[in-house]
C-alpha atoms as a PDB file:
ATOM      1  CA  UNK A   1     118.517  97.413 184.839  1.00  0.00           C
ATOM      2  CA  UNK A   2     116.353  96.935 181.860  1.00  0.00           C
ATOM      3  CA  UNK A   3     118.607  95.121 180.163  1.00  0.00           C
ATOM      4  CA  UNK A   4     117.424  91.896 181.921  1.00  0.00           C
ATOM      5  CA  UNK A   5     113.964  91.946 180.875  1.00  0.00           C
ATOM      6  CA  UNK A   6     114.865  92.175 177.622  1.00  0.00           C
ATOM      7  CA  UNK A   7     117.248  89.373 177.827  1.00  0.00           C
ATOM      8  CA  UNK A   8     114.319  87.520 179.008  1.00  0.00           C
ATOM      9  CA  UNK A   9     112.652  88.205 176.037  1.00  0.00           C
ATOM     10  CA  UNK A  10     115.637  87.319 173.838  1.00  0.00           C
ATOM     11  CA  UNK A  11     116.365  84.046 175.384  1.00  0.00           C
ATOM     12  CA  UNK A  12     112.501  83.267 175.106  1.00  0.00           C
ATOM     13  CA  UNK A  13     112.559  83.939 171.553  1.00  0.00           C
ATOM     14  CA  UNK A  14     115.355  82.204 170.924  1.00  0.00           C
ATOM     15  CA  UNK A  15     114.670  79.033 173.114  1.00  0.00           C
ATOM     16  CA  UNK A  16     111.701  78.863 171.187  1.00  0.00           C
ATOM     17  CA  UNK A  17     112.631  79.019 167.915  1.00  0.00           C
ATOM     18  CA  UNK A  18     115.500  76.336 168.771  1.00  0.00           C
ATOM     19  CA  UNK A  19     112.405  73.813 168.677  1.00  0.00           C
ATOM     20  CA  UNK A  20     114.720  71.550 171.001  1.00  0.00           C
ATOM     21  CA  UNK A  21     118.164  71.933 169.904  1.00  0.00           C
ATOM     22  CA  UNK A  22     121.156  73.463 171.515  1.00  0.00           C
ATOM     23  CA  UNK A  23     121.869  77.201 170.620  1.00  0.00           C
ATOM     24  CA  UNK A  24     125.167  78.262 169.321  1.00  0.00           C
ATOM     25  CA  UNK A  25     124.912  81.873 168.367  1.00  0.00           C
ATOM     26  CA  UNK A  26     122.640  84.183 168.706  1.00  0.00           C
ATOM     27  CA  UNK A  27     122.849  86.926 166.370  1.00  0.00           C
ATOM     28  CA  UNK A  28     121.583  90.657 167.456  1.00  0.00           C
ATOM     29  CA  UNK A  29     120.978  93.765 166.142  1.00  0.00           C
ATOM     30  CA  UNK A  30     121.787  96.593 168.396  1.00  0.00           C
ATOM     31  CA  UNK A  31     120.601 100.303 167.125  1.00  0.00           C
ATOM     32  CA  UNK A  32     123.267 102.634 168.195  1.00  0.00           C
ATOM     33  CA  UNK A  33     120.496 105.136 169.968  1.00  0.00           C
ATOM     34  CA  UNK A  34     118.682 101.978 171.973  1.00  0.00           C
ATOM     35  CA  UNK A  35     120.588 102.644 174.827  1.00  0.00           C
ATOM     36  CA  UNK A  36     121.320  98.680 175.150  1.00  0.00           C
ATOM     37  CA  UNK A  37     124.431  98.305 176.758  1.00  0.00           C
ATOM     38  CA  UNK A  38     126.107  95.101 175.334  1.00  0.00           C
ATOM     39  CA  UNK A  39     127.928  94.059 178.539  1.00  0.00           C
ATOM     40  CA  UNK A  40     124.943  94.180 180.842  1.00  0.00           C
ATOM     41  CA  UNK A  41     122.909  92.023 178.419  1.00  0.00           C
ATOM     42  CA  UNK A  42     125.828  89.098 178.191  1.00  0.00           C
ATOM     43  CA  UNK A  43     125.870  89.498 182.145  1.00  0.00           C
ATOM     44  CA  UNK A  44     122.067  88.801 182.248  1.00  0.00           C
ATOM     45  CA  UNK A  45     122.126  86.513 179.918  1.00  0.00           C
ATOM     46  CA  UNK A  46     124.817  84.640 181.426  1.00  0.00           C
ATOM     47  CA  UNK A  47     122.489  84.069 184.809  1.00  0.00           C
ATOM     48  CA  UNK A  48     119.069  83.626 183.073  1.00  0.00           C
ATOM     49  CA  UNK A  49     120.594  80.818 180.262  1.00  0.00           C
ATOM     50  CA  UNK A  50     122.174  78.425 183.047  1.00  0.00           C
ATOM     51  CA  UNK A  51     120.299  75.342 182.312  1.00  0.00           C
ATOM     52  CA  UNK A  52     118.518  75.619 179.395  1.00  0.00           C
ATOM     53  CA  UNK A  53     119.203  75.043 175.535  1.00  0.00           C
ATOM     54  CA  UNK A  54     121.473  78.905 175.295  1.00  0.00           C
ATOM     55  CA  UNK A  55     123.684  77.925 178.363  1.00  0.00           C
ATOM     56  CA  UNK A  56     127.414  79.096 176.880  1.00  0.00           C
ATOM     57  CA  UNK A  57     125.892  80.108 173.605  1.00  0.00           C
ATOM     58  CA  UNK A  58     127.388  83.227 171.764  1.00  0.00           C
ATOM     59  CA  UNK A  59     125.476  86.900 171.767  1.00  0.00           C
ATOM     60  CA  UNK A  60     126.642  88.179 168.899  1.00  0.00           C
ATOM     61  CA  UNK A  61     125.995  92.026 169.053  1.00  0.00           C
ATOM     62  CA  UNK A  62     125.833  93.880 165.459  1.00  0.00           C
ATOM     63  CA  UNK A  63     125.575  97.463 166.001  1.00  0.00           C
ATOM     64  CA  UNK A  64     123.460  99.869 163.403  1.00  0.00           C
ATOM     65  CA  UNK A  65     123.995 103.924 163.348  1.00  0.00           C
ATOM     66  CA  UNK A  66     121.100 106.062 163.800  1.00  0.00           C
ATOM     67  CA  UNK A  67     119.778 107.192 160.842  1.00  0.00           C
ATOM     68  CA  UNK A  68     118.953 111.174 160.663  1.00  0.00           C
ATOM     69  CA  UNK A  69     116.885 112.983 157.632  1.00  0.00           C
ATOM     70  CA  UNK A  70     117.442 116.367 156.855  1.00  0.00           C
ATOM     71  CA  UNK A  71     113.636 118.197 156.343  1.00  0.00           C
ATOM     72  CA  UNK A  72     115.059 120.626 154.465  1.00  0.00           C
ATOM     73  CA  UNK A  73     116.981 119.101 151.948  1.00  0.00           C
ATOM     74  CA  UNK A  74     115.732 115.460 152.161  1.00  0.00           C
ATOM     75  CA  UNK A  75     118.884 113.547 152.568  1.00  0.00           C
ATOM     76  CA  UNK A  76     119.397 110.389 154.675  1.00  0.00           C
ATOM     77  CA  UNK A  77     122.955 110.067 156.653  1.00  0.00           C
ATOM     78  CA  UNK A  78     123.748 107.518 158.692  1.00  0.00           C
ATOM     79  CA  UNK A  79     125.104 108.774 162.253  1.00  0.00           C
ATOM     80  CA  UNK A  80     127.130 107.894 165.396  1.00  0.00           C
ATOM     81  CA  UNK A  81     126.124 109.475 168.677  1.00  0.00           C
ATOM     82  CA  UNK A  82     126.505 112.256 169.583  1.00  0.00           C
ATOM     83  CA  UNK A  83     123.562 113.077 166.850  1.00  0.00           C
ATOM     84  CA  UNK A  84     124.833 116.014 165.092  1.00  0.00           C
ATOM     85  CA  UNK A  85     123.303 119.456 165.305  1.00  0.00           C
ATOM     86  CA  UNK A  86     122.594 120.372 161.718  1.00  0.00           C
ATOM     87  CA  UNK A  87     122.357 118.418 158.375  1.00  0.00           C
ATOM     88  CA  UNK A  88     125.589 118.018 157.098  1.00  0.00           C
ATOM     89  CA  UNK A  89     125.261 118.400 154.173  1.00  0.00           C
ATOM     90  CA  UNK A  90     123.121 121.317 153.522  1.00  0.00           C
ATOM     91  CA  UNK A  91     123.734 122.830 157.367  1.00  0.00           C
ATOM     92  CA  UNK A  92     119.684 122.650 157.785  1.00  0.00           C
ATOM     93  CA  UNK A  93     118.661 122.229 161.250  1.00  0.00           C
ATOM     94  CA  UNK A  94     115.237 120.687 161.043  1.00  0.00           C
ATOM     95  CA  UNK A  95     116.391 116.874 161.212  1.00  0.00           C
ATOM     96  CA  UNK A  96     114.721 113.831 162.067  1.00  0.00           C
ATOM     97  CA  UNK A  97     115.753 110.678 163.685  1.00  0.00           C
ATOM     98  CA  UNK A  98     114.731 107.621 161.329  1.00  0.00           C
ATOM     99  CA  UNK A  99     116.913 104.405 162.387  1.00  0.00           C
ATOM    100  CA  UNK A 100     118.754 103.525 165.124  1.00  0.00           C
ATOM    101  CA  UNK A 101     116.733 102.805 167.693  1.00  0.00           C
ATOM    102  CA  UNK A 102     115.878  98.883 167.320  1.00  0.00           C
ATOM    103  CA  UNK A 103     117.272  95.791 168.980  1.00  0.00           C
ATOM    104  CA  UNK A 104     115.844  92.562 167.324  1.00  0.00           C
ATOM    105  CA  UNK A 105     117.367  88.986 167.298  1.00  0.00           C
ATOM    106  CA  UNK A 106     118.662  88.672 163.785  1.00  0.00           C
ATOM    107  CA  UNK A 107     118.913  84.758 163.572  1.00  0.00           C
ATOM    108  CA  UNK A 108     120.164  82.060 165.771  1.00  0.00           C
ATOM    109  CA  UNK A 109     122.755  79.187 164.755  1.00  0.00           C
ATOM    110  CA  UNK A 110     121.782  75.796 166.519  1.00  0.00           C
ATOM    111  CA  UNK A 111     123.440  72.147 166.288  1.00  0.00           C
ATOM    112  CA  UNK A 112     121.572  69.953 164.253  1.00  0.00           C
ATOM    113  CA  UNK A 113     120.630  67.444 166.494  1.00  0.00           C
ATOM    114  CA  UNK A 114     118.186  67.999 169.024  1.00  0.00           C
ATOM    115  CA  UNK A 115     118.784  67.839 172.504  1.00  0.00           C
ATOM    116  CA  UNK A 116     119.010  64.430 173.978  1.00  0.00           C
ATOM    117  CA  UNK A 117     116.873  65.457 177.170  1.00  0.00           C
ATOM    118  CA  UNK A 118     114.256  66.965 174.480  1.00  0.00           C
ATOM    119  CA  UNK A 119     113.916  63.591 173.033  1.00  0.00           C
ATOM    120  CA  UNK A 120     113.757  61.609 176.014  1.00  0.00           C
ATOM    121  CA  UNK A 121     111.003  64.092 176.842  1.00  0.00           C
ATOM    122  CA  UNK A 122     109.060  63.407 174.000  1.00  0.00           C
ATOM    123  CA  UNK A 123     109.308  60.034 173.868  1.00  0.00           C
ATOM    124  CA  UNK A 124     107.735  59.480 177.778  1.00  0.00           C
ATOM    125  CA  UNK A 125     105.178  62.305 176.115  1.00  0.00           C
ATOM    126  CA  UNK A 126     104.264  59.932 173.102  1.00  0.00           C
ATOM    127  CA  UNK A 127     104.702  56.845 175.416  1.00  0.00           C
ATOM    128  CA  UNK A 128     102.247  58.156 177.838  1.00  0.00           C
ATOM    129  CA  UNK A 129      99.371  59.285 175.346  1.00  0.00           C
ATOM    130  CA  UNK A 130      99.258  55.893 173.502  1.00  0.00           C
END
């Protein structure tokens, strides 16, 4: 169920960076150890984008491994769950988690012209202050 607050939070960021025009693509990135599930966030997103610039735009979900460091030997591995149990490379078991954990909207692709109801908005706006 969290998933939908943070969809709110990437459709705001996108809508707003948009600055009026339709959204194509969104473009995510997804740490492996977030614990965002991918399918729950188009299903939210689905709902809360009906009517606005992102209606039928594209979530596109890029995935990052976690990132462990070994404390004993100082190397950095990237990792797919299930995290492993000791540094494999020296077999050290003092590791740390350094990446994986994010979830950030990457960029967003939008058409080039700006929404007609945008304009039409701004022009009654501009109309009505002269």
């Amino acid at each position: 169920m969290h998933e939908m607050p943070i969809t709110e939070g990437i459709l705001k960021i996108a809508t707003d960076a948009a600055s009026g025009r339709r959204i194509k693509v969104i473009h995510l990135l997804v740490g492996d150890l977030s614990s965002i599930v991918d399918d729950s966030v188009q299903f939210y997103f689905d709902i809360l984008s009906k009517g606005t610039l992102a209606e039928a735009a594209v979530l596109d979900f890029q995935r990052r491994a976690a990132t462990v460091k070994c404390l004993d030997c100082g190397i950095s591995v990237d990792v797919r769950p299930p995290l492993p149990g000791a540094c494999p490379h020296c077999r050290g078991l003092r590791m740390q988690v350094t990446g994986g954990r994010e979830l950030r909207v990457v960029s967003i692709e939008v058409d080039d012209d700006r929404n007609p109801d945008s304009e039409t908005h701004s022009k009654r706006e501009r109309r009505s202050s002269s």
